[in-house]
Every structure is written in structure tokens, then in C-alpha cells.
PDB file of N, CA and C in Angstrom:
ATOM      1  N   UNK A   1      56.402  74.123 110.846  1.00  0.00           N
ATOM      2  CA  UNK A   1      56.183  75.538 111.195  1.00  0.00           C
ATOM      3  C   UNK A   1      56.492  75.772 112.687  1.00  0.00           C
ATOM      4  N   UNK A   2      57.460  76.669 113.349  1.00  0.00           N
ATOM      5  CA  UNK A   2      57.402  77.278 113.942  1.00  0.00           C
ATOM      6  C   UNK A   2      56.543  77.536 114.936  1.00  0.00           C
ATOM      7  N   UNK A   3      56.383  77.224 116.340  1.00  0.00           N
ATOM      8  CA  UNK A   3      55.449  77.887 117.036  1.00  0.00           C
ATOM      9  C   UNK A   3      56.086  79.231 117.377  1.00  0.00           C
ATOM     10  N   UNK A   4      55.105  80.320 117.270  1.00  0.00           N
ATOM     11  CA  UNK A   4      55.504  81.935 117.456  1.00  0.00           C
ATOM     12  C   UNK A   4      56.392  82.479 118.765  1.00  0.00           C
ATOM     13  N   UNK A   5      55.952  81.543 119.961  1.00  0.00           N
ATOM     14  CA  UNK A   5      56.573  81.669 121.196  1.00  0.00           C
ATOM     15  C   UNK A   5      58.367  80.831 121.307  1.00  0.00           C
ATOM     16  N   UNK A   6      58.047  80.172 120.193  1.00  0.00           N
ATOM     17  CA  UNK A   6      60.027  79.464 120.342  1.00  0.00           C
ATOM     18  C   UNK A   6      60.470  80.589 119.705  1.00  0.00           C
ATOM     19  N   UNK A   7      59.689  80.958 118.720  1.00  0.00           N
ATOM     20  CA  UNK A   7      60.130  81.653 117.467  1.00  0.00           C
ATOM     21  C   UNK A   7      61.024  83.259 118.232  1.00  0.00           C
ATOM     22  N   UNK A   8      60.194  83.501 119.271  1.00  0.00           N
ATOM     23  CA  UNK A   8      60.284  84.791 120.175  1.00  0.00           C
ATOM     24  C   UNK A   8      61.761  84.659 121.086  1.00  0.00           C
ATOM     25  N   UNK A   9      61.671  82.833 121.520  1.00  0.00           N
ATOM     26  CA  UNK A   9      62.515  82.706 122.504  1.00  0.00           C
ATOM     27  C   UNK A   9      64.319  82.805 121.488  1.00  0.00           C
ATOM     28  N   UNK A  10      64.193  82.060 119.830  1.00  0.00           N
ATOM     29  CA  UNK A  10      64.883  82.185 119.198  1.00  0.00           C
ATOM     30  C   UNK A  10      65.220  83.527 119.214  1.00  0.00           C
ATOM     31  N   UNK A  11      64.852  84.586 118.822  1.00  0.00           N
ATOM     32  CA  UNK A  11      65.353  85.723 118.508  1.00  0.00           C
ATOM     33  C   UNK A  11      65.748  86.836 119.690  1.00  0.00           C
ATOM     34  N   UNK A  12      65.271  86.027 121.004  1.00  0.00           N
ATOM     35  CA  UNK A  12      66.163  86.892 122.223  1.00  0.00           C
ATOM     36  C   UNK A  12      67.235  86.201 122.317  1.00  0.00           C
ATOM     37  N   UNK A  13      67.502  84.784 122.446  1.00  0.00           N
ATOM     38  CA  UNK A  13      68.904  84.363 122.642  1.00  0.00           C
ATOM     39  C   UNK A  13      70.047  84.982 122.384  1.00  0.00           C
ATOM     40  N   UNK A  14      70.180  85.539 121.433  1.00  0.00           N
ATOM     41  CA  UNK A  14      71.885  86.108 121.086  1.00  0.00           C
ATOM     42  C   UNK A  14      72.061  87.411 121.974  1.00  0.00           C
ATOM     43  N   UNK A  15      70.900  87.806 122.250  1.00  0.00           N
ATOM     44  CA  UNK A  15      70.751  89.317 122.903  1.00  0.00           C
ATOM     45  C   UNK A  15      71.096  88.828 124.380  1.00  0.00           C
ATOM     46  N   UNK A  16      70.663  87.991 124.697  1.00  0.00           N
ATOM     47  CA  UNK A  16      71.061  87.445 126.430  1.00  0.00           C
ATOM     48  C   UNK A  16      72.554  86.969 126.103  1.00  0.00           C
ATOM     49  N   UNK A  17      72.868  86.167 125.679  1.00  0.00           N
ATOM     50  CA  UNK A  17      74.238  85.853 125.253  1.00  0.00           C
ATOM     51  C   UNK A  17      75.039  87.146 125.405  1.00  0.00           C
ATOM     52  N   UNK A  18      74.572  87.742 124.319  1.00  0.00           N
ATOM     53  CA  UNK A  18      75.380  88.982 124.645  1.00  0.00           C
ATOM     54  C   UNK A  18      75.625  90.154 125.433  1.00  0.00           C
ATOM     55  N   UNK A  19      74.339  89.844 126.126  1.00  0.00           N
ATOM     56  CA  UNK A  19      74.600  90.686 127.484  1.00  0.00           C
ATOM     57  C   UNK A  19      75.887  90.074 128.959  1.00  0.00           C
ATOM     58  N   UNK A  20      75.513  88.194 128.628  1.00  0.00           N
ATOM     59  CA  UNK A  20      76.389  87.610 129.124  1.00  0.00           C
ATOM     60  C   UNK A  20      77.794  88.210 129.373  1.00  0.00           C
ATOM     61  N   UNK A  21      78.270  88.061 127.446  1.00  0.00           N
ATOM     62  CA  UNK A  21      79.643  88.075 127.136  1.00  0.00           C
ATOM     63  C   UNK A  21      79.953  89.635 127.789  1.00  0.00           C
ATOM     64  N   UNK A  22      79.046  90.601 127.750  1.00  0.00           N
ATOM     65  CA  UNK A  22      79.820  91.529 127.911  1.00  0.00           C
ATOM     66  C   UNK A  22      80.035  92.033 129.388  1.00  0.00           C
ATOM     67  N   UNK A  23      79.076  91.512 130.216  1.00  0.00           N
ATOM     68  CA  UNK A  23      79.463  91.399 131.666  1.00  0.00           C
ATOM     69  C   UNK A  23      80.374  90.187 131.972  1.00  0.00           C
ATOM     70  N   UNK A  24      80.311  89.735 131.391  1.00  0.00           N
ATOM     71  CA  UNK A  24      81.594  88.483 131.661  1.00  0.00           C
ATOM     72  C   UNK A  24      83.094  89.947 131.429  1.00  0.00           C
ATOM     73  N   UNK A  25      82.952  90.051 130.067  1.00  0.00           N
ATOM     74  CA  UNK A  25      84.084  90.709 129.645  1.00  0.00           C
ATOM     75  C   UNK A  25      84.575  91.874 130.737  1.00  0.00           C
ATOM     76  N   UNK A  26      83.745  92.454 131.169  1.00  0.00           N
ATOM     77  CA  UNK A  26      83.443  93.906 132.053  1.00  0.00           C
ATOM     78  C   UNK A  26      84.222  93.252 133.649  1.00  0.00           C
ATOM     79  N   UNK A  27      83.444  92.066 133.996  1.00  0.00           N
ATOM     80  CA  UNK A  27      84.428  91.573 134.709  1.00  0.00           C
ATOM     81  C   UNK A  27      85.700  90.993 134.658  1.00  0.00           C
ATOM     82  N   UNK A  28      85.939  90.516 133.725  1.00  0.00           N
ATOM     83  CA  UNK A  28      87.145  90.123 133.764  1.00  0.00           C
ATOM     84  C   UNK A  28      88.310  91.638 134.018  1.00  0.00           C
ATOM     85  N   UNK A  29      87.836  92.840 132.926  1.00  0.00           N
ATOM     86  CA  UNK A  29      88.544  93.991 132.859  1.00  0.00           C
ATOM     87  C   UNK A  29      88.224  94.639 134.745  1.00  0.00           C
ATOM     88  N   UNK A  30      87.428  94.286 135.403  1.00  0.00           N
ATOM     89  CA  UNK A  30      88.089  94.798 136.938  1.00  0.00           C
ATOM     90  C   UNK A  30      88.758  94.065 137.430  1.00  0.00           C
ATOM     91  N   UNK A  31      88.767  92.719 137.039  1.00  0.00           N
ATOM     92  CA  UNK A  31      89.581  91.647 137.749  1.00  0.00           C
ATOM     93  C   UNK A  31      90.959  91.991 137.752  1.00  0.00           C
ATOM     94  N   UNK A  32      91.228  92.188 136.401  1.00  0.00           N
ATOM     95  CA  UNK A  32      92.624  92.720 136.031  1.00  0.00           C
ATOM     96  C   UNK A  32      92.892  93.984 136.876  1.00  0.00           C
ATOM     97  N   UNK A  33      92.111  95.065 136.816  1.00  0.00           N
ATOM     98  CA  UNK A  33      92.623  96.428 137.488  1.00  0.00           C
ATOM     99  C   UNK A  33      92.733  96.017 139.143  1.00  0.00           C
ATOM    100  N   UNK A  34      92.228  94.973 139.535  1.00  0.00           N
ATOM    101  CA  UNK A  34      91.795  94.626 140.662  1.00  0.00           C
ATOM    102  C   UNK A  34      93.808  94.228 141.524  1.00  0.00           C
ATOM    103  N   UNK A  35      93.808  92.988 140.131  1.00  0.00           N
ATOM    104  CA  UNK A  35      95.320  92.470 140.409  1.00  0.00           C
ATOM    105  C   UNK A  35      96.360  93.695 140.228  1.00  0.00           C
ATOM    106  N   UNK A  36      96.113  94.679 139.122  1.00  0.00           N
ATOM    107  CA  UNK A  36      97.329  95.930 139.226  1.00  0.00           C
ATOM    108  C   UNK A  36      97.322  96.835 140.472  1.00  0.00           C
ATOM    109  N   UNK A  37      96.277  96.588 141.140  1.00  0.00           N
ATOM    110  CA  UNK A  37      95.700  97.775 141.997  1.00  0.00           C
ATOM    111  C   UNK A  37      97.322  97.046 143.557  1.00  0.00           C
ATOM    112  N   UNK A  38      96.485  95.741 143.776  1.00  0.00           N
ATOM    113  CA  UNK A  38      97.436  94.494 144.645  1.00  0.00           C
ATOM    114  C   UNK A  38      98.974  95.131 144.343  1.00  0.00           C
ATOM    115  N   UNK A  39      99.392  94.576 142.937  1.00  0.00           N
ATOM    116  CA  UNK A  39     100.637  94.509 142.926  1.00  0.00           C
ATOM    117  C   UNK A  39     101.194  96.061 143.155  1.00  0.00           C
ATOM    118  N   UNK A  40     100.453  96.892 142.702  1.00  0.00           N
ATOM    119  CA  UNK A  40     100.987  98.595 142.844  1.00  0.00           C
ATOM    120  C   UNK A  40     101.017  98.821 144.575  1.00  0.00           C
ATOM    121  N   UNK A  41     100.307  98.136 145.440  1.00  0.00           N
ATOM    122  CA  UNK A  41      99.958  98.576 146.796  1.00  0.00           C
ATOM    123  C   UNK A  41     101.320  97.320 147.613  1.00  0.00           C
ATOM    124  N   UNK A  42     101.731  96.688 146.698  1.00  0.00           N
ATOM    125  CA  UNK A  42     102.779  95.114 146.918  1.00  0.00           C
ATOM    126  C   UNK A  42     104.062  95.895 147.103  1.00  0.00           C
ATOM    127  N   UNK A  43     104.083  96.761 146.214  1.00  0.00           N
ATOM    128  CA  UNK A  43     105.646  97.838 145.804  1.00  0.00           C
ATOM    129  C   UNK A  43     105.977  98.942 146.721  1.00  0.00           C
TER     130      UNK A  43
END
């Protein structure tokens, strides 16, 4: 059986994960505008 407090820590994990992925993702998408911004100011 389960103690109630893993049980708690189990069912936030994917939610932190996925807050991860999507600030990961969020950065990566300025990174990119970051490099078009460079090369447009390069020209």
C-alpha cells in the first residue's frame, strides 16, 4: 500500500514535467526569434 504523501508526490509529477516541457519549449521558440532577429539586423 501506498503511503498517501508519495501517492500525492506521484500525481504532481507529470504536472511539473509539464510545466518543464513547456517553458523549455517557450524558450527554445525565443531562442529562435532571437537568431532571426541577429540575422535580419546581419542584412
Amino acid at each position: 500500500m501506498l503511503d498517501p504523501n508519495q501517492y500525492d508526490y506521484i500525481a504532481e509529477e507529470p504536472a511539473i514535467m509539464r510545466g518543464l516541457l513547456s517553458f523549455r519549449y517557450r524558450l527554445c521558440i525565443v531562442c529562435a526569434e532571437v537568431k532571426n532577429l541577429k540575422h535580419w539586423l546581419a542584412e
